[in-house]
N, C-alpha and C. Protein backbone atom coordinates (compact mmCIF):
# COMPACT_ATOMS: atom_id res chain seq x y z
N UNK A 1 83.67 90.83 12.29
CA UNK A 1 82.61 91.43 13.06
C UNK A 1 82.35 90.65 14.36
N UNK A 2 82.56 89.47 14.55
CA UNK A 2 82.01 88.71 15.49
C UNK A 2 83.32 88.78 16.62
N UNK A 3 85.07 89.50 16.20
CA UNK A 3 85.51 89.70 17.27
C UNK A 3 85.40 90.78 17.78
N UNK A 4 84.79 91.60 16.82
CA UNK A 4 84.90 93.14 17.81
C UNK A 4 83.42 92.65 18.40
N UNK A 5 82.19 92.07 18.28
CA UNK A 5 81.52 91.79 19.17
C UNK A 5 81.54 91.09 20.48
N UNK A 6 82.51 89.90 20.41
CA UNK A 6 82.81 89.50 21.55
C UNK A 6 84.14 90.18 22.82
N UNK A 7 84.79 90.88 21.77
CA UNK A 7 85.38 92.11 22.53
C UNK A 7 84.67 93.16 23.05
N UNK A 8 83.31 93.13 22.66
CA UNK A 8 82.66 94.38 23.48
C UNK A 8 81.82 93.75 24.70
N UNK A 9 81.15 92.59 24.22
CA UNK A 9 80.76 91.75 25.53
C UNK A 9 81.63 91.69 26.51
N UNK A 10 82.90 91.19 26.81
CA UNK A 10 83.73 91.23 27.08
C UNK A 10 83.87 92.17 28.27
N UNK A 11 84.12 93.05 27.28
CA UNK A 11 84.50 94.81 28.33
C UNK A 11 83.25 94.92 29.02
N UNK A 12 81.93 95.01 28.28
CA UNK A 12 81.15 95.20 29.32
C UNK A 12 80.80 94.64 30.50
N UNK A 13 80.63 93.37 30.14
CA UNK A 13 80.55 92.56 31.35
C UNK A 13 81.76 92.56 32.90
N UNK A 14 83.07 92.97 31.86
CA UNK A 14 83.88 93.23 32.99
C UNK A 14 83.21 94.43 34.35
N UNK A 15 82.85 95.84 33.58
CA UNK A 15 82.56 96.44 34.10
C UNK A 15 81.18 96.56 34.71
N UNK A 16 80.32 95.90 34.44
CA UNK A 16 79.10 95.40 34.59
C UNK A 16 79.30 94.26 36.32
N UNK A 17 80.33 93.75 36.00
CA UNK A 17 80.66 93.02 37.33
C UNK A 17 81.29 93.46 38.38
N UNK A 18 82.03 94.42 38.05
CA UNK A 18 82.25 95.45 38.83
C UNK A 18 81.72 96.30 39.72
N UNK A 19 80.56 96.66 38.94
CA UNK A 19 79.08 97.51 39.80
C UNK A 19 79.25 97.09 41.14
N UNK A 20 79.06 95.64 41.07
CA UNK A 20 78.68 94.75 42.01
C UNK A 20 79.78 94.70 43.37
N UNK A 21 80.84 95.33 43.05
CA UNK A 21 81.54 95.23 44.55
C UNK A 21 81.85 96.44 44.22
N UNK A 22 82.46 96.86 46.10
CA UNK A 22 82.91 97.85 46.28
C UNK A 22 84.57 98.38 45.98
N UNK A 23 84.83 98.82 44.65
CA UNK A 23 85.73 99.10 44.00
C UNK A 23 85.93 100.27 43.71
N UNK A 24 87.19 100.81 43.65
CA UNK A 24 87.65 102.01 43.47
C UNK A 24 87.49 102.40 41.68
N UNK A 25 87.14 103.48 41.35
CA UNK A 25 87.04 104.07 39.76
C UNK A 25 88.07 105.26 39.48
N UNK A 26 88.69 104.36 38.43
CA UNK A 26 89.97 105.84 37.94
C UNK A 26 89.92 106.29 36.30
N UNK A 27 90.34 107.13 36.34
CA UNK A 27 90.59 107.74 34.95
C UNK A 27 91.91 108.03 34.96
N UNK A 28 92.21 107.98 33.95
CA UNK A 28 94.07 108.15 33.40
C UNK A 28 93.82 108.63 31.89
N UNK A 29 95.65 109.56 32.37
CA UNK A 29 96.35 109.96 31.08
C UNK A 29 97.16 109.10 30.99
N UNK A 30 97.64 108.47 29.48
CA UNK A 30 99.30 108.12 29.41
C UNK A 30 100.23 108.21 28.03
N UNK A 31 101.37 108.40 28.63
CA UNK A 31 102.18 108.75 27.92
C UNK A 31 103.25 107.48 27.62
N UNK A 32 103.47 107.07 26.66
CA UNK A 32 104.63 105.67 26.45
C UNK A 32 105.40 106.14 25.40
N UNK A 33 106.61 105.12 25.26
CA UNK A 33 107.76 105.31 24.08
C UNK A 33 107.81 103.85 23.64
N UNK A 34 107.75 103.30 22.36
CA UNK A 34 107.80 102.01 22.38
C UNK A 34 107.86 101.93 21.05
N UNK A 35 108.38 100.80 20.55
CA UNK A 35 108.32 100.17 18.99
C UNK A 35 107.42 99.36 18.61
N UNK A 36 106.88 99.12 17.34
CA UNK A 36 106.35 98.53 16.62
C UNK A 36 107.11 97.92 15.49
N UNK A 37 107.32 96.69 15.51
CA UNK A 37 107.90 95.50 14.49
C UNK A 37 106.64 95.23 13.62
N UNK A 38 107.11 95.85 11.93
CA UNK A 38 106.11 95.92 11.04
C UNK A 38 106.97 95.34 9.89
N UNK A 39 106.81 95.44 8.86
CA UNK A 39 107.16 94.98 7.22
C UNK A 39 107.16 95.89 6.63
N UNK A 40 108.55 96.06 5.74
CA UNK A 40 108.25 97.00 5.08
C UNK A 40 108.25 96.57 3.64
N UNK A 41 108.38 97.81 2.65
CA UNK A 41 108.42 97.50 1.36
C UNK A 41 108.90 96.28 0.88
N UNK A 42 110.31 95.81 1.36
CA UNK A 42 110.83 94.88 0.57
C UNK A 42 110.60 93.65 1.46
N UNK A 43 109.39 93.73 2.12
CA UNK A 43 109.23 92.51 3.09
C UNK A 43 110.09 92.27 4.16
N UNK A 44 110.70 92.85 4.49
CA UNK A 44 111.53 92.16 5.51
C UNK A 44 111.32 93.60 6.98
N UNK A 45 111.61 93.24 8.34
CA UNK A 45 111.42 93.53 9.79
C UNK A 45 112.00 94.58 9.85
N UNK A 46 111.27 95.74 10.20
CA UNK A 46 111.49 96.78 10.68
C UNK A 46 111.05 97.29 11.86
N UNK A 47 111.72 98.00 12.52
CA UNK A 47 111.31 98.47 13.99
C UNK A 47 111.03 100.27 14.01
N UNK A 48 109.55 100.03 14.20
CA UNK A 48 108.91 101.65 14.43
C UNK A 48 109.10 102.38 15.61
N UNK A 49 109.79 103.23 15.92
CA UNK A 49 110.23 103.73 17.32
C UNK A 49 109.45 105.06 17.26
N UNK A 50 108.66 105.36 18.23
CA UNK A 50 107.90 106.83 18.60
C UNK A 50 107.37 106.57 19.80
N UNK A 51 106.17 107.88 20.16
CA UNK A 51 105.57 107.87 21.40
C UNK A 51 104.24 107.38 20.77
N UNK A 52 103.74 107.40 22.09
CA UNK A 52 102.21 106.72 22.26
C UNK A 52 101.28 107.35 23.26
N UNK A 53 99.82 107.46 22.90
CA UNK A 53 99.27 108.71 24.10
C UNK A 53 98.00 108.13 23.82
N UNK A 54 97.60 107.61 25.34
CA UNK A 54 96.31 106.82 25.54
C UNK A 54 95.62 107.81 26.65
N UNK A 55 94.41 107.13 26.76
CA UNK A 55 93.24 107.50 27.82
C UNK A 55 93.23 106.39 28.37
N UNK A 56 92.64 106.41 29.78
CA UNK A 56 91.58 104.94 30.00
C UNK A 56 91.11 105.12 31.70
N UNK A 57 90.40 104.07 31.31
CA UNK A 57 89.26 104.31 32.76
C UNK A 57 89.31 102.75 32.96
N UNK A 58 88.95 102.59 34.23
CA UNK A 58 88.97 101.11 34.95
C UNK A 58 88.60 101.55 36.30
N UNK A 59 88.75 99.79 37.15
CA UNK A 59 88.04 99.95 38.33
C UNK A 59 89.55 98.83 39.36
N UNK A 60 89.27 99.37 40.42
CA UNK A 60 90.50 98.26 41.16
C UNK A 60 90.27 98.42 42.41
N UNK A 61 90.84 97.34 42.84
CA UNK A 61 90.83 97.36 44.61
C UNK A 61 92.44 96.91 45.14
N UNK A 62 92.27 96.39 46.79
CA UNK A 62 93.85 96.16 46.53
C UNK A 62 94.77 95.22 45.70
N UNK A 63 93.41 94.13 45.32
CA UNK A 63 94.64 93.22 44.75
C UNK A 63 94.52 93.00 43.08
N UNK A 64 93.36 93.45 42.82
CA UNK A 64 93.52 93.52 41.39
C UNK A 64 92.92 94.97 40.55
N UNK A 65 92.66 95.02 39.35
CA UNK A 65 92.72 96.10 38.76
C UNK A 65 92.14 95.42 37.25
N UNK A 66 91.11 96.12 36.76
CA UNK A 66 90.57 96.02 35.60
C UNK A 66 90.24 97.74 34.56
N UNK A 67 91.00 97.15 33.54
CA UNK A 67 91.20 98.92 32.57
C UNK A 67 90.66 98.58 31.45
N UNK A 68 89.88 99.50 30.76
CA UNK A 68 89.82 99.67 28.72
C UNK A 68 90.44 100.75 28.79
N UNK A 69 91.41 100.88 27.75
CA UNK A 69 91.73 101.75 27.67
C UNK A 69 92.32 101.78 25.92
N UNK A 70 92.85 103.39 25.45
CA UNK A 70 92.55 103.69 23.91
C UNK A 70 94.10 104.01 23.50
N UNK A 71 95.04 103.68 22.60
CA UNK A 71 96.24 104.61 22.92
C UNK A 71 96.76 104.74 20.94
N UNK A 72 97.28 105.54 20.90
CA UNK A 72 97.24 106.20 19.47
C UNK A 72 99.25 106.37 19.37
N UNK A 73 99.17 105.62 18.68
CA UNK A 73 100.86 105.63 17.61
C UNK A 73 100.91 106.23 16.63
N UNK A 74 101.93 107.16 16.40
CA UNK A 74 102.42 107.19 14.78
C UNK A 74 103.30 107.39 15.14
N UNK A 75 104.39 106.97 14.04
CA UNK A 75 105.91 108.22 13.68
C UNK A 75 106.05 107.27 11.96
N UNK A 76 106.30 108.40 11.82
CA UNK A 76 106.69 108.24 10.35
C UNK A 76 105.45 108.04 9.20
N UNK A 77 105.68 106.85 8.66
CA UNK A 77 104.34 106.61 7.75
C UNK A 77 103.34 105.39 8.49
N UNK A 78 103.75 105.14 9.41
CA UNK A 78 103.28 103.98 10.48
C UNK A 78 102.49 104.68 11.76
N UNK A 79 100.98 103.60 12.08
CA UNK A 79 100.25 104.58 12.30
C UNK A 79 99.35 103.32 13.11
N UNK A 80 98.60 103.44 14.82
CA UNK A 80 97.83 103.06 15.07
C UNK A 80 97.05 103.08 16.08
N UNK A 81 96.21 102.69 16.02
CA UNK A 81 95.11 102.86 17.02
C UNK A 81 94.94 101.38 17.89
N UNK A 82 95.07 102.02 19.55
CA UNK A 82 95.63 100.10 20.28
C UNK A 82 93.69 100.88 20.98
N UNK A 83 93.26 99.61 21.05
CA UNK A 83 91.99 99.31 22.07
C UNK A 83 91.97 97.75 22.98
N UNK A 84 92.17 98.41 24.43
CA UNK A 84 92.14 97.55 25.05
C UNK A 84 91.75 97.11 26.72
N UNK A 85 91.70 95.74 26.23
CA UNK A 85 91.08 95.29 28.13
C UNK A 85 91.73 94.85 28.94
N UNK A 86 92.64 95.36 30.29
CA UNK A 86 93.17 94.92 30.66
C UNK A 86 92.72 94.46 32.11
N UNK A 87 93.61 93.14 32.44
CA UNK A 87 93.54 93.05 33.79
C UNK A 87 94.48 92.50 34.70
N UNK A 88 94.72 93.16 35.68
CA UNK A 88 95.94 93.21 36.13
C UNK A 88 96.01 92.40 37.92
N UNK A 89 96.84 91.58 37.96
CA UNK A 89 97.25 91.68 39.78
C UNK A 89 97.88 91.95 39.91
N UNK A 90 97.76 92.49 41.10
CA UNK A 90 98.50 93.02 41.94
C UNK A 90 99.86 91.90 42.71
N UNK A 91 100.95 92.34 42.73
CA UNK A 91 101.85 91.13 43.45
C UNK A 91 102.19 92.13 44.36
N UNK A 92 102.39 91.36 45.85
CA UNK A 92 103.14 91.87 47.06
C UNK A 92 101.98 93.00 47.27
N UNK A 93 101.35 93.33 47.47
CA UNK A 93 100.55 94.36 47.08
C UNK A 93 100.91 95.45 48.56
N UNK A 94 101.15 96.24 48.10
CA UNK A 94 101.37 96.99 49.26
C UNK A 94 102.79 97.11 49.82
N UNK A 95 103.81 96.19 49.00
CA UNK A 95 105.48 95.98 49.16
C UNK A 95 105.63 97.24 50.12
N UNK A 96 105.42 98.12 49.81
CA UNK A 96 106.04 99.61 50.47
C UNK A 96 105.01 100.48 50.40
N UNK A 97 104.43 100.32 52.03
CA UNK A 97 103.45 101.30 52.19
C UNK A 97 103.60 102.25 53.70
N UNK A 98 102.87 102.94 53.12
CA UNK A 98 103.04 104.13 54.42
C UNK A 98 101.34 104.60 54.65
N UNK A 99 101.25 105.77 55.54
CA UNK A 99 100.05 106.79 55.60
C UNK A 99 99.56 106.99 54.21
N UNK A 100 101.04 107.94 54.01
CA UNK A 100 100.70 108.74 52.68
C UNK A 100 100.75 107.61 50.92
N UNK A 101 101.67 107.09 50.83
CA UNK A 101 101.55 106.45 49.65
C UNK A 101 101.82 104.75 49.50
N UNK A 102 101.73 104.11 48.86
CA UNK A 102 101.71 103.20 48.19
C UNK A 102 102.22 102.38 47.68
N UNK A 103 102.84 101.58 47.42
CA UNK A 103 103.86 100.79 45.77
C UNK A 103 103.20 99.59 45.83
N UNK A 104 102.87 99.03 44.68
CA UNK A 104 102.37 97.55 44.15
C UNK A 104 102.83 97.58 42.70
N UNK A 105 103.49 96.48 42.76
CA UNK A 105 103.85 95.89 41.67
C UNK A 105 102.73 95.16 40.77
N UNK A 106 102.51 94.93 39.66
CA UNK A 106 101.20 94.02 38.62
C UNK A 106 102.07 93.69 37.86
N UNK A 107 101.59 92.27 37.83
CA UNK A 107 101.23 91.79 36.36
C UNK A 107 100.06 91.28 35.49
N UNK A 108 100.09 91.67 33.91
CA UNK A 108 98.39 91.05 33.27
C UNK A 108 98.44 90.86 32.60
N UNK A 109 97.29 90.77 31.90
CA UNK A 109 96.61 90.25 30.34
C UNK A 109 95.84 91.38 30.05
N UNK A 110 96.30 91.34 28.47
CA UNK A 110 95.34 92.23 27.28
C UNK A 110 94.54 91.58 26.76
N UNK A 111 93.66 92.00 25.90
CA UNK A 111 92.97 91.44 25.06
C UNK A 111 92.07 93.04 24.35
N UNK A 112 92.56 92.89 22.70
CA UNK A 112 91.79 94.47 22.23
C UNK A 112 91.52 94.28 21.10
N UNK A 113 91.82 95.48 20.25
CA UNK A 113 91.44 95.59 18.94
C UNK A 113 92.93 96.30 18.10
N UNK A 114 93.33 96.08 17.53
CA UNK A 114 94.24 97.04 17.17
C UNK A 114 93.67 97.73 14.98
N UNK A 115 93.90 98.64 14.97
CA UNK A 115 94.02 99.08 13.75
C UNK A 115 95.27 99.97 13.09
N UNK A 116 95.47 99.16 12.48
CA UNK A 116 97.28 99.59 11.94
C UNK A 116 96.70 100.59 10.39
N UNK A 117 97.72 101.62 10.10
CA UNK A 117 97.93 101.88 8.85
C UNK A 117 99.40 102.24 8.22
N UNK A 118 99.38 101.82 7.05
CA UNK A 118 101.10 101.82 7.06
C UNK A 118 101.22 103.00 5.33
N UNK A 119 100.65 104.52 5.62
CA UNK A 119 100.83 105.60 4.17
C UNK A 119 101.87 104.66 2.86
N UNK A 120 102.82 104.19 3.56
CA UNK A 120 103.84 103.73 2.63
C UNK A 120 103.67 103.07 1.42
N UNK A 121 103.05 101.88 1.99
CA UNK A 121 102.61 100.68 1.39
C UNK A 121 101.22 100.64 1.52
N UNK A 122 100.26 101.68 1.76
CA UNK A 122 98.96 101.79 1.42
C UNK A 122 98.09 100.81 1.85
N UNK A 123 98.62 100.33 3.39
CA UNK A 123 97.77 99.21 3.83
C UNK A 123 96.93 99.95 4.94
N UNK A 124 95.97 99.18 5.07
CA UNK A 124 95.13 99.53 6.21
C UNK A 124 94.44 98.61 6.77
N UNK A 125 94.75 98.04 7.85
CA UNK A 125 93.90 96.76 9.11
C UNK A 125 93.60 96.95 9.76
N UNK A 126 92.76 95.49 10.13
CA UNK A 126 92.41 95.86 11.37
C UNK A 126 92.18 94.32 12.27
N UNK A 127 92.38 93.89 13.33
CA UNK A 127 92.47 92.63 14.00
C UNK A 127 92.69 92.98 15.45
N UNK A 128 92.43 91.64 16.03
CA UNK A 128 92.60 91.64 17.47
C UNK A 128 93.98 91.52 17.99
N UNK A 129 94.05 91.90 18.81
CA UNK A 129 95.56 92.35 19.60
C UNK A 129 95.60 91.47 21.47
N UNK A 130 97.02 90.65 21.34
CA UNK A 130 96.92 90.37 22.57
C UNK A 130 98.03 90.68 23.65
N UNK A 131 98.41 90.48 24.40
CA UNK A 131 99.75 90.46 25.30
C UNK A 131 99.86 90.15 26.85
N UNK A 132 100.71 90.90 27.38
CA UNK A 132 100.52 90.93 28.66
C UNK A 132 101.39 92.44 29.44
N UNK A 133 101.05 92.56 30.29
CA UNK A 133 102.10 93.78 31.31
C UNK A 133 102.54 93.61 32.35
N UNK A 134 103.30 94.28 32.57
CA UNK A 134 103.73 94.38 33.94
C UNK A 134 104.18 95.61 34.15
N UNK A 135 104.13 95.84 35.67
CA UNK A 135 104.77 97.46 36.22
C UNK A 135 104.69 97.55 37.54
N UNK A 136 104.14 98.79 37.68
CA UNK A 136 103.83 99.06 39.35
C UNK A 136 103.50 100.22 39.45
N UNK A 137 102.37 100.55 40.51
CA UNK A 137 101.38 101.68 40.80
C UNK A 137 102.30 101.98 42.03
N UNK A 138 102.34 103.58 42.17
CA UNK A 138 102.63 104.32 43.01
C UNK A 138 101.75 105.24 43.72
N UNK A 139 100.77 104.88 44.45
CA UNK A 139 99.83 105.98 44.95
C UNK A 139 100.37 107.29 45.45
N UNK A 140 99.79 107.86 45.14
CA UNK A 140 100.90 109.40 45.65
C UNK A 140 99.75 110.14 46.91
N UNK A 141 98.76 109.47 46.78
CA UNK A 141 97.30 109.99 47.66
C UNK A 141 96.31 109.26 47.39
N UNK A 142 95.43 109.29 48.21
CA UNK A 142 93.85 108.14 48.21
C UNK A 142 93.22 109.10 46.56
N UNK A 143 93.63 109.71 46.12
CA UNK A 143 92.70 109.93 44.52
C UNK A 143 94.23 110.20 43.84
N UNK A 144 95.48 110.09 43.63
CA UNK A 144 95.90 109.88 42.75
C UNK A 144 96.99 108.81 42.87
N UNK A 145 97.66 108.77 42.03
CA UNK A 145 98.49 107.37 41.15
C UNK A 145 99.25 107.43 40.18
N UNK A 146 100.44 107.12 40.43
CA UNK A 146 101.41 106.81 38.90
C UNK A 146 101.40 105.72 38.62
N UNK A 147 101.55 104.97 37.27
CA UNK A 147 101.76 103.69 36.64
C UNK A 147 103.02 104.20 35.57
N UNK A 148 103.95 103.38 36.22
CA UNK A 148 104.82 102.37 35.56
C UNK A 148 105.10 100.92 34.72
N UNK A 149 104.37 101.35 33.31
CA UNK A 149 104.50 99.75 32.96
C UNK A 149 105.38 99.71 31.74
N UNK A 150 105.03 97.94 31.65
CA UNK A 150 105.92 97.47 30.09
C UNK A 150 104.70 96.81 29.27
N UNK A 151 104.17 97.03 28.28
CA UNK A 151 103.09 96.22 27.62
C UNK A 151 103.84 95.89 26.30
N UNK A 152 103.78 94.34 26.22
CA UNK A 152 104.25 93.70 24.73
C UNK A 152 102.82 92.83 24.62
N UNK A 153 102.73 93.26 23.05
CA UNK A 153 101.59 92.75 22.53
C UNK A 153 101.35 92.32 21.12
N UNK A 154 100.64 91.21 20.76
CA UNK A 154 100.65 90.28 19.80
C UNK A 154 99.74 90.83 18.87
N UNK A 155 99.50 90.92 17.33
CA UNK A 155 98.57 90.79 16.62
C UNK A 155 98.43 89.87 15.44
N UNK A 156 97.05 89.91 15.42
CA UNK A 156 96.79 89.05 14.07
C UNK A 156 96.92 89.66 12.46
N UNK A 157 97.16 90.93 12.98
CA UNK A 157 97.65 92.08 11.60
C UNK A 157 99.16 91.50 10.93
N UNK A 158 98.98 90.72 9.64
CA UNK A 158 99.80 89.81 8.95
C UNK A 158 101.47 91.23 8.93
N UNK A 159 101.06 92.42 8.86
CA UNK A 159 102.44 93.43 8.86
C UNK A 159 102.69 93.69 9.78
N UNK A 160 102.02 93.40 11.11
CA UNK A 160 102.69 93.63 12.63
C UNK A 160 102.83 92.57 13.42
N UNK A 161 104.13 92.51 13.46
CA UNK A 161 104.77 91.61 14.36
C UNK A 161 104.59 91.63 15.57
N UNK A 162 104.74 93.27 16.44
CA UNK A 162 104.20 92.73 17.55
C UNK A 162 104.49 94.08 18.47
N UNK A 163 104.02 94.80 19.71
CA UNK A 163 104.01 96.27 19.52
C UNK A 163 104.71 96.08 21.03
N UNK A 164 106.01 96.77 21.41
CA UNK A 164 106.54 96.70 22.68
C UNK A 164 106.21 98.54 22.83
N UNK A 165 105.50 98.54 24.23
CA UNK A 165 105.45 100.00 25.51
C UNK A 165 106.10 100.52 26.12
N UNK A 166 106.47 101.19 26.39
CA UNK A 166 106.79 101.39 28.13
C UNK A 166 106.10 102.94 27.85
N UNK A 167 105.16 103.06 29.37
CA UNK A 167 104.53 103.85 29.75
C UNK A 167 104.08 104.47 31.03
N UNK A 168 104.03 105.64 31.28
CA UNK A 168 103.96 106.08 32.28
C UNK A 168 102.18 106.90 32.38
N UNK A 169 101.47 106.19 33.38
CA UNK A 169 100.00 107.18 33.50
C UNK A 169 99.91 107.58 34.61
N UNK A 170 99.19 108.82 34.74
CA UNK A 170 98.80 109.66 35.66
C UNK A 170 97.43 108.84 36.01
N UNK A 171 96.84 108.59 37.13
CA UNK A 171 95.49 108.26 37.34
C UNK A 171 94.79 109.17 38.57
N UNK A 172 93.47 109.41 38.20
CA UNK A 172 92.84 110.14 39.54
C UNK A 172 92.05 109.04 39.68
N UNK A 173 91.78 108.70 40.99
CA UNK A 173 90.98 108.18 41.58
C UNK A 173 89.39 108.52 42.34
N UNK A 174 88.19 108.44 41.63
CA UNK A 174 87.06 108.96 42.15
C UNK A 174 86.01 107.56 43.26
């Protein structure tokens, strides 16, 4: 109880500090393909391969970028729910820019919640989740955005080893 509390302090305060400057606000869809390294029956490493389909909202300017965002796994009997805070810089920021669009490369840090369930073996957890990303935003216009990333991420869930992304989000910018 006391990490999903300090995980919510956390988020809020991020966005709570945010108020405070003049920062851009987005919402996103996303779509990823990625594995999950779990345990199976006979104990030993298996690799969960499916898609992944998150939401999330955050705030950014040019050089950095702060997200929570929600993203939902299954395939097979393997099953989870990622919650998380990210925050990202921006490198080179602006590598390739024009009028019309954009490119910046990021890299960051997570910090979430994850809840795993595995039908098979009749487990069900729940623990904090960490990692980091990298990618790169493509502005396509002053309100929208593609993201290109890679997110590998750590948990304290004793059957998950450890959850690799790759994902692509749509973002509007308000």
């Amino acid at each position: 109880m006391v990490k999903r509390a300090l995980l919510f302090v956390a988020i809020l305060s991020s966005f709570s500090f945010s108020r405070n400057l003049s920062l851009e606000q987005f919402a996103g869809v996303e779509l990823g393909y990625g594995a999950m390294e779990s345990k199976n029956a006979m104990n030993s490493s298996e690799s969960n391969r499916g898609f992944d389909f998150g939401l999330k909202v955050g705030v950014q300017n040019y050089d950095w970028r702060t997200a929570f965002s929600t993203n939902y796994f299954k395939e097979d009997k393997h099953e989870s729910l990622n919650t998380l805070l990210s925050v990202d810089k921006f490198l080179f920021a602006g590598i390739y820019e024009t009028e019309d669009t954009i490119m910046k490369p990021y890299i960051g840090a997570n910090l979430g919640w994850l809840k795993y369930k595995d039908s098979d073996l009749d487990i069900k957890d729940s623990d904090i989740t960490y990692g980091f990303q990298l990618g790169f935003v493509w502005g396509l216009s002053s309100k929208l955005d593609f993201d290109f990333g890679y997110r590998h991420s750590f948990t304290a869930i004793e059957e998950v080893s450890r959850v690799d992304i790759f994902s692509l989000s749509l973002n509007y910018i308000f």
